[in-house]
Protein backbone atom coordinates (compact mmCIF):
# COMPACT_ATOMS: atom_id res chain seq x y z
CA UNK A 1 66.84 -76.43 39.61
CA UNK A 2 69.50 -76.83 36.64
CA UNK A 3 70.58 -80.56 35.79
CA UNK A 4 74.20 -81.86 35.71
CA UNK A 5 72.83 -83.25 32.49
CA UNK A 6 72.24 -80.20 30.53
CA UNK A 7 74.46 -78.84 27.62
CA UNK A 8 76.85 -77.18 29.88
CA UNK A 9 79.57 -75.01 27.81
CA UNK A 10 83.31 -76.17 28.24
CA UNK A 11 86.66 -73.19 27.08
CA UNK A 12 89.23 -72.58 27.12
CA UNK A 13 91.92 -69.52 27.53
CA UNK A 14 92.95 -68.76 23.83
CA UNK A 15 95.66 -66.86 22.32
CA UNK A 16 94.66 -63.54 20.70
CA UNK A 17 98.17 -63.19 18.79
CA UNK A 18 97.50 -61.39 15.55
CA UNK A 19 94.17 -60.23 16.41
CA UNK A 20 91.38 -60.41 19.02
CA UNK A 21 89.02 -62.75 16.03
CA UNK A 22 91.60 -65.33 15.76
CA UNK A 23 90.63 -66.76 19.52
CA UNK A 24 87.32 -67.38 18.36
CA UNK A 25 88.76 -69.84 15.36
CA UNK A 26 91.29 -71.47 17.35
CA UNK A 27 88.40 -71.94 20.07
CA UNK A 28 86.44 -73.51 17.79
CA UNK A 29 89.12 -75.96 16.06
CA UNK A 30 89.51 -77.45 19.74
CA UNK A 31 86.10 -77.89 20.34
CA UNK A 32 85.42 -74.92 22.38
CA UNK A 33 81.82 -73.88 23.50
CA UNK A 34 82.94 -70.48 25.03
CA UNK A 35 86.32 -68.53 25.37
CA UNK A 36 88.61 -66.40 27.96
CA UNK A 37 91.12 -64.29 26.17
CA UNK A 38 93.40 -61.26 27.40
CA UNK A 39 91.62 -58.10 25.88
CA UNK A 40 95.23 -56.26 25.85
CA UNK A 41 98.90 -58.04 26.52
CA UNK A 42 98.85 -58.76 30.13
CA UNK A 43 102.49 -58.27 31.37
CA UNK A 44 102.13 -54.30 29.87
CA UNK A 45 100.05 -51.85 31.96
CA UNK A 46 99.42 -49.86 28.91
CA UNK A 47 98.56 -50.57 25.08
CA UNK A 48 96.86 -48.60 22.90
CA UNK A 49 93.11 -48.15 21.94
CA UNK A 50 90.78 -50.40 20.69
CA UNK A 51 90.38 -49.24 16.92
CA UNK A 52 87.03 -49.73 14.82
CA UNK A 53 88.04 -52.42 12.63
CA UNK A 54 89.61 -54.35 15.81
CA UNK A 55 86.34 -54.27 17.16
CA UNK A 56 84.40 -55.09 14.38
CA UNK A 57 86.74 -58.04 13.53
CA UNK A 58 86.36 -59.62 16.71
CA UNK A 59 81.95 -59.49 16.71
CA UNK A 60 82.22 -60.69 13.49
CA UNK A 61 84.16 -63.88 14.78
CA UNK A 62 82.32 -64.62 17.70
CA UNK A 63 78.89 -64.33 15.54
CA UNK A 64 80.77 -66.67 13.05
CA UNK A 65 81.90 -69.11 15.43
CA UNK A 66 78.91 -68.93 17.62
CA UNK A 67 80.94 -69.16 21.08
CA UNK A 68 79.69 -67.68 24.08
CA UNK A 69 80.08 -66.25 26.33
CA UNK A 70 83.21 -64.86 26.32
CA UNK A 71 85.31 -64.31 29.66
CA UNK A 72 88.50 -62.05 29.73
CA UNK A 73 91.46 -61.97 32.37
CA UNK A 74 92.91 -58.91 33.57
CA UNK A 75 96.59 -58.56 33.78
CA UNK A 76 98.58 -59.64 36.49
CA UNK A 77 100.16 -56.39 37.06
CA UNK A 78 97.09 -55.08 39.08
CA UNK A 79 97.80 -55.61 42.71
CA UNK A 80 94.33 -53.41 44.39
CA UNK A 81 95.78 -54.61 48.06
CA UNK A 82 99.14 -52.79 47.79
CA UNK A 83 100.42 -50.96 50.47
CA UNK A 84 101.80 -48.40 48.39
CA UNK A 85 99.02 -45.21 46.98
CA UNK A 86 101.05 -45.09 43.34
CA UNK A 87 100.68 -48.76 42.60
CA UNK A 88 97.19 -49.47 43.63
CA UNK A 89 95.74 -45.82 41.33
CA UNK A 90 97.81 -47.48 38.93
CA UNK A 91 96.28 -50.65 39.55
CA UNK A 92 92.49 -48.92 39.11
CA UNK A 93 93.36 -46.94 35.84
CA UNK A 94 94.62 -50.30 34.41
CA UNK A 95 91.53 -52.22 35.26
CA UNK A 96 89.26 -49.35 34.31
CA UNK A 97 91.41 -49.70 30.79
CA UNK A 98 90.44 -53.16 30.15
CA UNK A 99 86.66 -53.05 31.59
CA UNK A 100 86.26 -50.23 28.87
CA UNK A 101 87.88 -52.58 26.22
CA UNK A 102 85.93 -55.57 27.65
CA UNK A 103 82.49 -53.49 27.36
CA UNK A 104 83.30 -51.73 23.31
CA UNK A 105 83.75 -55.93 22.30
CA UNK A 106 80.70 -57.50 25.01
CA UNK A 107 82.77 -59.09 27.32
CA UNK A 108 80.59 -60.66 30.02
CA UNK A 109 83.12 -60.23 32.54
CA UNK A 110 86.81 -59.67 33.34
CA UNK A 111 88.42 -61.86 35.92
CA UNK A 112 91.33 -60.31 37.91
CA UNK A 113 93.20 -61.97 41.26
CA UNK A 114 91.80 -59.60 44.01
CA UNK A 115 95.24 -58.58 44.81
CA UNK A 116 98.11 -59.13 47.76
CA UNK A 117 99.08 -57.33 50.96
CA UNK A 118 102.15 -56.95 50.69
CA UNK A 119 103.13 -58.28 54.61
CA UNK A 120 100.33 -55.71 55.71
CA UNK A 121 97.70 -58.18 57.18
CA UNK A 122 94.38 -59.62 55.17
CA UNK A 123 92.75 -57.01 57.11
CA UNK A 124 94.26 -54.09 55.65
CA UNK A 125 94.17 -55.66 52.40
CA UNK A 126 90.77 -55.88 51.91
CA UNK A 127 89.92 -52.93 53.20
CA UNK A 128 92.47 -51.73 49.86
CA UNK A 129 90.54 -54.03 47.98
CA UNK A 130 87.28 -52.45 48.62
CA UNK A 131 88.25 -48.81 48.28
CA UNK A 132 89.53 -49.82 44.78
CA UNK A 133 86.89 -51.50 43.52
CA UNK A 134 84.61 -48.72 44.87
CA UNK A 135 86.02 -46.28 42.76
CA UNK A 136 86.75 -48.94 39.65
CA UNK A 137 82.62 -49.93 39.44
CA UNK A 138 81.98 -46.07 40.04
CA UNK A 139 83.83 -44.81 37.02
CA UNK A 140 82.07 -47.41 34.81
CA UNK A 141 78.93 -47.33 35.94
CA UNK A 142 76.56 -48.34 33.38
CA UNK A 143 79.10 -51.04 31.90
CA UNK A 144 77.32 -54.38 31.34
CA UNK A 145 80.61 -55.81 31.62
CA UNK A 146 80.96 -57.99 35.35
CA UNK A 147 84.28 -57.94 37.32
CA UNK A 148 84.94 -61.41 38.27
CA UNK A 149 86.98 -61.50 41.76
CA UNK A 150 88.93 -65.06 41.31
CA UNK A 151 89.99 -67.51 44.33
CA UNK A 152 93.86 -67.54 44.74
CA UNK A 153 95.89 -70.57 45.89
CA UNK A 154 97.24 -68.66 48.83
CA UNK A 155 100.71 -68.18 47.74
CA UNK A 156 102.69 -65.62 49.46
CA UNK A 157 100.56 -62.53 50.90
CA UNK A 158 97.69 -63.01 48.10
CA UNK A 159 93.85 -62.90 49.09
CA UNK A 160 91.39 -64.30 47.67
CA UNK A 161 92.06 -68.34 48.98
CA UNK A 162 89.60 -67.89 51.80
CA UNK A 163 86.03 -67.93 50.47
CA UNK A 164 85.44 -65.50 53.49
CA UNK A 165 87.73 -62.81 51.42
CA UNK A 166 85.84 -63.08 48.58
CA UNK A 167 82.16 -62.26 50.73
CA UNK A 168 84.12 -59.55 53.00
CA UNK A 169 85.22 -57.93 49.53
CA UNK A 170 81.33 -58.16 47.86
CA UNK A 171 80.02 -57.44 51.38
CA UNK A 172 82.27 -54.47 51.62
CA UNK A 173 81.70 -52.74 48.16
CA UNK A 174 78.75 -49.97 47.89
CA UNK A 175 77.38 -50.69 44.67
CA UNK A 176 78.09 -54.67 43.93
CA UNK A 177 75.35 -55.53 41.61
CA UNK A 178 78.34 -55.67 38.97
CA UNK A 179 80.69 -58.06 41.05
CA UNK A 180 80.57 -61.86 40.96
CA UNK A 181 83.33 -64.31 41.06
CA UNK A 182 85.24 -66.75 38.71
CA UNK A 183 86.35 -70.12 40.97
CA UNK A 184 89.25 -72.16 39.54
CA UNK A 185 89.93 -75.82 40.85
CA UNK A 186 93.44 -75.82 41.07
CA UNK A 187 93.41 -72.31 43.28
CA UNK A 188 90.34 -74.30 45.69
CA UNK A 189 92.48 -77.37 46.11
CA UNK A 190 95.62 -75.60 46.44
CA UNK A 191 93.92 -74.02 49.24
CA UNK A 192 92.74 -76.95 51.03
CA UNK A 193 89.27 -77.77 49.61
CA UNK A 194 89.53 -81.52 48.94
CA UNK A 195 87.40 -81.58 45.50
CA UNK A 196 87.74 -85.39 45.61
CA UNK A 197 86.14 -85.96 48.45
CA UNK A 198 82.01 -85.97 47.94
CA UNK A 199 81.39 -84.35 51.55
CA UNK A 200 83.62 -81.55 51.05
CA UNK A 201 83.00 -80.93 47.92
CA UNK A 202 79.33 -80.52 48.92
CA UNK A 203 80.64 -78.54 51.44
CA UNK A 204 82.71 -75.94 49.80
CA UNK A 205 80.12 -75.50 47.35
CA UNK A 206 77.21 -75.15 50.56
CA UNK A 207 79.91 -72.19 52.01
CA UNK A 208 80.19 -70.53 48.55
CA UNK A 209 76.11 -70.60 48.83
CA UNK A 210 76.04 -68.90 51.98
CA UNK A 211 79.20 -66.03 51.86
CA UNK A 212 78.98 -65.33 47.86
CA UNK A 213 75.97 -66.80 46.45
CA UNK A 214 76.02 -69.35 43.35
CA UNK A 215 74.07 -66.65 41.51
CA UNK A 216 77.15 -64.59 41.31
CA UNK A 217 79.88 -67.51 40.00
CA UNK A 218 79.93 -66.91 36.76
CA UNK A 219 83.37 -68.67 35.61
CA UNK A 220 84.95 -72.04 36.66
CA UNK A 221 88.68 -72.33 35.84
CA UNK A 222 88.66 -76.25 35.51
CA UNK A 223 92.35 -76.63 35.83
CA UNK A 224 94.60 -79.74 37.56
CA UNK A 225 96.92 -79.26 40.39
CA UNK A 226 100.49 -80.27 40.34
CA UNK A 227 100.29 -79.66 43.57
CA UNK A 228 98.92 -81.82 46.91
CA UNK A 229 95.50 -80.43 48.38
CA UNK A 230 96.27 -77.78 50.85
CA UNK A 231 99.98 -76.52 49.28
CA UNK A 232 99.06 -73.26 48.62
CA UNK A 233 101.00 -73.43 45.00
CA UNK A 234 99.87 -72.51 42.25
CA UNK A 235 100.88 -74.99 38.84
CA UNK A 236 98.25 -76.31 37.11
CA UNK A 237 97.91 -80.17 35.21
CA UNK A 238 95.79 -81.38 32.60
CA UNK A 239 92.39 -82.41 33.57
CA UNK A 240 92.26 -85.69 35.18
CA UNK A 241 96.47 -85.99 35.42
CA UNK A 242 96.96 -84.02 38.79
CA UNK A 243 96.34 -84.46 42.07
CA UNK A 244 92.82 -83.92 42.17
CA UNK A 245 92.13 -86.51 39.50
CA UNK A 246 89.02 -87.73 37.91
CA UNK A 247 86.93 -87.61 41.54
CA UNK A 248 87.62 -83.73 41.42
CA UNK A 249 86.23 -83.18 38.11
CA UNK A 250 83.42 -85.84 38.46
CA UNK A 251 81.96 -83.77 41.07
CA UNK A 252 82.24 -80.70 39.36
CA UNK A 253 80.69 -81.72 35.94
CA UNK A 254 77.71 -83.70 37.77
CA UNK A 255 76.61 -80.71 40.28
CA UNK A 256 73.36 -79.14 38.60
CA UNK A 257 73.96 -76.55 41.14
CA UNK A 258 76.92 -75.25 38.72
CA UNK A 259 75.59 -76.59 35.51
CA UNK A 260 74.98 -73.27 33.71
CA UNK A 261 78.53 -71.77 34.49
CA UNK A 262 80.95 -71.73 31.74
CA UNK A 263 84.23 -73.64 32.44
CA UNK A 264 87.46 -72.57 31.26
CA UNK A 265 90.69 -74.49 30.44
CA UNK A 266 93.82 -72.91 31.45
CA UNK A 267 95.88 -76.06 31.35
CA UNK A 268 99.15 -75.87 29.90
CA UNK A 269 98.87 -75.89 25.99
CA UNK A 270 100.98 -78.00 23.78
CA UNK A 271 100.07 -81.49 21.52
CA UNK A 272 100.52 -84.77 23.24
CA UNK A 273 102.38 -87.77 22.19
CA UNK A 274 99.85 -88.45 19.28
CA UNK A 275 99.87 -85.04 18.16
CA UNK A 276 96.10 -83.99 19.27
CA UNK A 277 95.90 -80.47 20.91
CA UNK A 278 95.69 -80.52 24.31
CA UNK A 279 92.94 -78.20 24.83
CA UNK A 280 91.09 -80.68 22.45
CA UNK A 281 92.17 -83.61 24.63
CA UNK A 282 90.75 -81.32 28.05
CA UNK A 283 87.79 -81.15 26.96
CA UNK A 284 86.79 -84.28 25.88
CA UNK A 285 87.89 -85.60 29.04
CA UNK A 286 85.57 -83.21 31.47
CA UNK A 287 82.71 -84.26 28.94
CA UNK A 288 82.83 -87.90 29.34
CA UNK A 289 83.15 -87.38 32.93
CA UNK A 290 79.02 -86.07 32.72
CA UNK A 291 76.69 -88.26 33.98
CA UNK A 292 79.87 -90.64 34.97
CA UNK A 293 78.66 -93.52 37.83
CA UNK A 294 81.63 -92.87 40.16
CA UNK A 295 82.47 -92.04 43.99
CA UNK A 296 79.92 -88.87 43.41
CA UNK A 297 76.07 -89.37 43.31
CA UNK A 298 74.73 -86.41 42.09
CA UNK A 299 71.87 -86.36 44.46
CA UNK A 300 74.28 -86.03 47.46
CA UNK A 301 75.81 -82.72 45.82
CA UNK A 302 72.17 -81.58 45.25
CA UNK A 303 71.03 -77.89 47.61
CA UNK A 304 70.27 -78.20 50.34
CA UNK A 305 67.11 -76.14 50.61
């Protein structure tokens, strides 16, 4: 079994304005140990090619810089559960697009919100969901590259905030060696998984176990919430300064369950009042919180076999 107290790799999600390479160096100013950037701009569902040199640039950097691995987030375009034909083959093309970008640079995986139904029932969804990513994982078969299905907060008609979704979706799909699944902290507590409590915490993790498998979580967004446990919104907070607080992340960083999964900042960026980059200030904070005496003993968050 992994131990809480090995060299577990903290991120964060870095700009790639100017070029792809330039995450890697402003990763590793902060004190970043791997990286999640946007392979093309995610608010546009097209951009053009990859070129050579782009690529080239960008290996170069990460063997420079040494971090790894590397994560990527789709765009938020992509909506897989929509009720309308047009937008979901839109939807598939556009994540086809970035798995083939994610696989010319190594990408481990891309992350992408599963999708929303649109007032059409979970049901439906899902069964969207599937189809999609049937025919997404067909047409790039033979991609290393994973596709990372990501827990939602629940907002509006989104899917993805019930751990259930995420097994019905990898249940669902034909060939799903290539399909694992990203957690974020904020999007758990948002939808009602008290991280700051030791029981539940054990708990959520025990029903990830059983519907998904831990071998298949293969990126943590380590995010704050705004937000109170359970409010199905969506804002994220500096480590440690929301509401689910030091317990949260003590739990998180002392579970040798999840000790070899990378964990990825996507807190809001900025300097604080003594002018240290946030992103720097993040992740010292979830490091000093390893091996921590506090409410969690890691031998209660231990499997149970």
């Amino acid at each position: 079994m992994a131990s809480s107290q090995q060299k577990q790799r903290f991120g964060a999600h870095m700009s790639v304005a100017g070029g792809l390479e330039n995450a890697f160096h402003a990763g590793k100013e902060v004190g970043c140990d791997c990286l999640q950037i946007f392979v093309k701009n995610q608010r546009q569902w097209k951009a053009r090619p990859l070129t050579d040199e782009q690529v080239a640039a960008y290996k170069e950097a990460e063997r420079e810089t040494g971090l790894h691995p590397v994560v990527a987030h789709a765009s938020y375009l992509l909506n897989l559960a929509s009720p309308e034909a047009a937008s979901r083959e839109k939807s598939s093309n556009a994540l086809i697009d970035e798995l083939t970008r994610c696989e010319a640079l190594g990408v481990s995986g891309l992350v992408f919100h599963p999708g929303a139904h649109m007032g059409d029932g979970v049901d439906k969804g899902i069964r969207r969901i599937i189809k999609a990513l049937d025919d997404v994982l067909g047409r790039t078969k033979g991609f290393t590259t994973n596709v990372l299905l990501e827990t939602t907060a629940g907002q509006g008609s989104s899917i993805g905030h019930e751990i259930e979704h995420l097994g019905r979706i990898i249940a669902g799909v034909k060939d799903a060696e290539r399909l694992m699944v990203c957690l974020d902290t904020c999007h758990l507590f948002a939808a009602g998984h008290d991280l700051r409590n030791a029981n539940l915490y054990a708990k959520m993790v025990d029903e990830l176990d059983t519907i998904v498998g831990l071998d298949r979580i293969r990126c943590i967004h380590t995010n704050d919430s705004k937000n109170d446990c359970g409010s199905r919104v969506d804002r994220h907070e500096h480590v440690t300064k929301g509401k689910i607080g030091k317990d949260g992340f003590i739990h998180l960083v002392n579970d040798p369950r999840l000790a070899g999964v990378p964990r990825i900042l996507e807190t809001p960026k900025g300097k604080d009042g003594r002018g240290v980059d946030y992103d720097k200030v993040n992740l010292r904070r979830l490091r000093e919180l390893i091996r921590t005496n506090g409410p969690a003993s890691t031998t209660r968050l231990r499997a149970r076999r």
